[in-house]
Protein backbone atom coordinates (compact mmCIF):
# COMPACT_ATOMS: atom_id res chain seq x y z
CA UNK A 1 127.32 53.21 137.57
CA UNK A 2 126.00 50.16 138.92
CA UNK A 3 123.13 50.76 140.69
CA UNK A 4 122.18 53.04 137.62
CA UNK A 5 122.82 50.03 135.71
CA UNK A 6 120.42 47.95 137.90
CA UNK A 7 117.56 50.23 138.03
CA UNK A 8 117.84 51.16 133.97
CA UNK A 9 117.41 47.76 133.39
CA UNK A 10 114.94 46.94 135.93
CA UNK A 11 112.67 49.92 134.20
CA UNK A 12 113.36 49.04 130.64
CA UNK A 13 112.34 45.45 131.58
CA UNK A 14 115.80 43.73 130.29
CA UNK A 15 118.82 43.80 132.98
CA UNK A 16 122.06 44.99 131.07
CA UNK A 17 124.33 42.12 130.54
CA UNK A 18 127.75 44.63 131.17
CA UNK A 19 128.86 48.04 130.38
CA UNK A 20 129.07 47.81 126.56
CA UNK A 21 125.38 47.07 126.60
CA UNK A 22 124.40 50.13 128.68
CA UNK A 23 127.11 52.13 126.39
CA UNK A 24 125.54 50.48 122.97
CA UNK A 25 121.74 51.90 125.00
CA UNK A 26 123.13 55.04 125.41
CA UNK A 27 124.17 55.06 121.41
CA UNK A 28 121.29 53.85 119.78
CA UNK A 29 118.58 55.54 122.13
CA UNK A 30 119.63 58.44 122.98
CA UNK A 31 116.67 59.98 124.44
CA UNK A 32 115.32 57.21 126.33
CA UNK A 33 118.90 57.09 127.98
CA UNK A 34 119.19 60.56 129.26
CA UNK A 35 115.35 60.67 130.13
CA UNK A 36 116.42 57.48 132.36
CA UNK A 37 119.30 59.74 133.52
CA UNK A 38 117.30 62.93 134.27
CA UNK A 39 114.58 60.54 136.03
CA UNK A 40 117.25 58.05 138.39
CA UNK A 41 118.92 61.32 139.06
CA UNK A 42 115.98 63.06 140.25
CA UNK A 43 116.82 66.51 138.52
CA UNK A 44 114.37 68.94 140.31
CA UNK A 45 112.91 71.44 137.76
CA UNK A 46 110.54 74.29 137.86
CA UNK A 47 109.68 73.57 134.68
CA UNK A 48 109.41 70.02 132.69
CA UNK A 49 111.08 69.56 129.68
CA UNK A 50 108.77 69.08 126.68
CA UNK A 51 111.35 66.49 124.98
CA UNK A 52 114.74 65.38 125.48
CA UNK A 53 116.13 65.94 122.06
CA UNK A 54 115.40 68.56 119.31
CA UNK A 55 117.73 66.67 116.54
CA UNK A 56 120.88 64.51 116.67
CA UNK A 57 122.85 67.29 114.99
CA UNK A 58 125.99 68.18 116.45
CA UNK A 59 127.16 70.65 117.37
CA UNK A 60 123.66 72.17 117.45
CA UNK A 61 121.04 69.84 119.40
CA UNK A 62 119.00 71.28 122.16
CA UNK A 63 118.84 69.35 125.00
CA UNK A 64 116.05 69.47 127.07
CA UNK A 65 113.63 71.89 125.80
CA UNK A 66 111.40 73.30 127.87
CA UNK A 67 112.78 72.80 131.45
CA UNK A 68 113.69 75.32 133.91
CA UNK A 69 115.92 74.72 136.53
CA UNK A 70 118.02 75.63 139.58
CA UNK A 71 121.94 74.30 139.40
CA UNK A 72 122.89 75.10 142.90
CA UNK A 73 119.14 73.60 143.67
CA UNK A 74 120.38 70.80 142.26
CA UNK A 75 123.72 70.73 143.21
CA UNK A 76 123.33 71.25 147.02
CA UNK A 77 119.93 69.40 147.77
CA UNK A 78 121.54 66.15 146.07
CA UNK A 79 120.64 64.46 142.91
CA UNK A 80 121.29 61.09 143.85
CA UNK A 81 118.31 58.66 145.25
CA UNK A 82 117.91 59.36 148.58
CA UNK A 83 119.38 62.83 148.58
CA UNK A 84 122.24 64.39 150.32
CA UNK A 85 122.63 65.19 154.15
CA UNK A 86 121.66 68.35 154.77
CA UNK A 87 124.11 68.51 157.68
CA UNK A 88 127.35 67.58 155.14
CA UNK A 89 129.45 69.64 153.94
CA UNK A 90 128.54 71.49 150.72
CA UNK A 91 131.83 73.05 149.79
CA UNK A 92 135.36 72.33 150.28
CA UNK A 93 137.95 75.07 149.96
CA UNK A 94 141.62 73.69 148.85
CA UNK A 95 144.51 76.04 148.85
CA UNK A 96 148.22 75.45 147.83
CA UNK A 97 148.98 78.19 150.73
CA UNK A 98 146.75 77.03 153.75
CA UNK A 99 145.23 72.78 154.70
CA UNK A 100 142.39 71.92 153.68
CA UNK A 101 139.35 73.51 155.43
CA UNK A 102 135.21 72.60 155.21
């Protein structure tokens, strides 16, 4: 949350003072929040969305319109900056019947 904190702020031009900031960002732009989101996240589409938004109806909005995209893509190549290690585990089984395995 911090480093996405950081960078928002650093892109928007204005550093967020503390949480209720970002959350009162989040609230009164809505769009330009979970563009930031989409964008620090580096969601990997085949397929741009045209806008972030349709309406602020809920339930009802469409997020995203437009984009096409791979979850597992997503998932397993790592959203976060940087990436994920492609030698690191990708799933973890848990049983209540056997230990933990990867």
């Amino acid at each position: 949350m911090t480093r996405f904190m950081r960078w928002a702020g650093e892109r928007r031009g204005r550093p967020f003072s503390d949480y209720d900031e970002l959350w009162r960002w989040s609230v009164d732009e809505v769009e330009d929040f979970w563009a930031s989101i989409w964008e620090f996240f580096n969601v990997r589409a085949s397929r741009p969305y045209e806008r972030v938004l349709d309406s602020r109806r809920m339930p009802g909005a469409k997020w995203f319109e437009g984009a096409e995209l791979n979850y597992a893509e997503n998932m397993l190549t790592g959203l976060s900056p940087g990436g994920r290690d492609p030698s690191g585990v990708a799933v973890v089984h848990a049983s209540e019947l056997r230990a933990c395995s990867s």
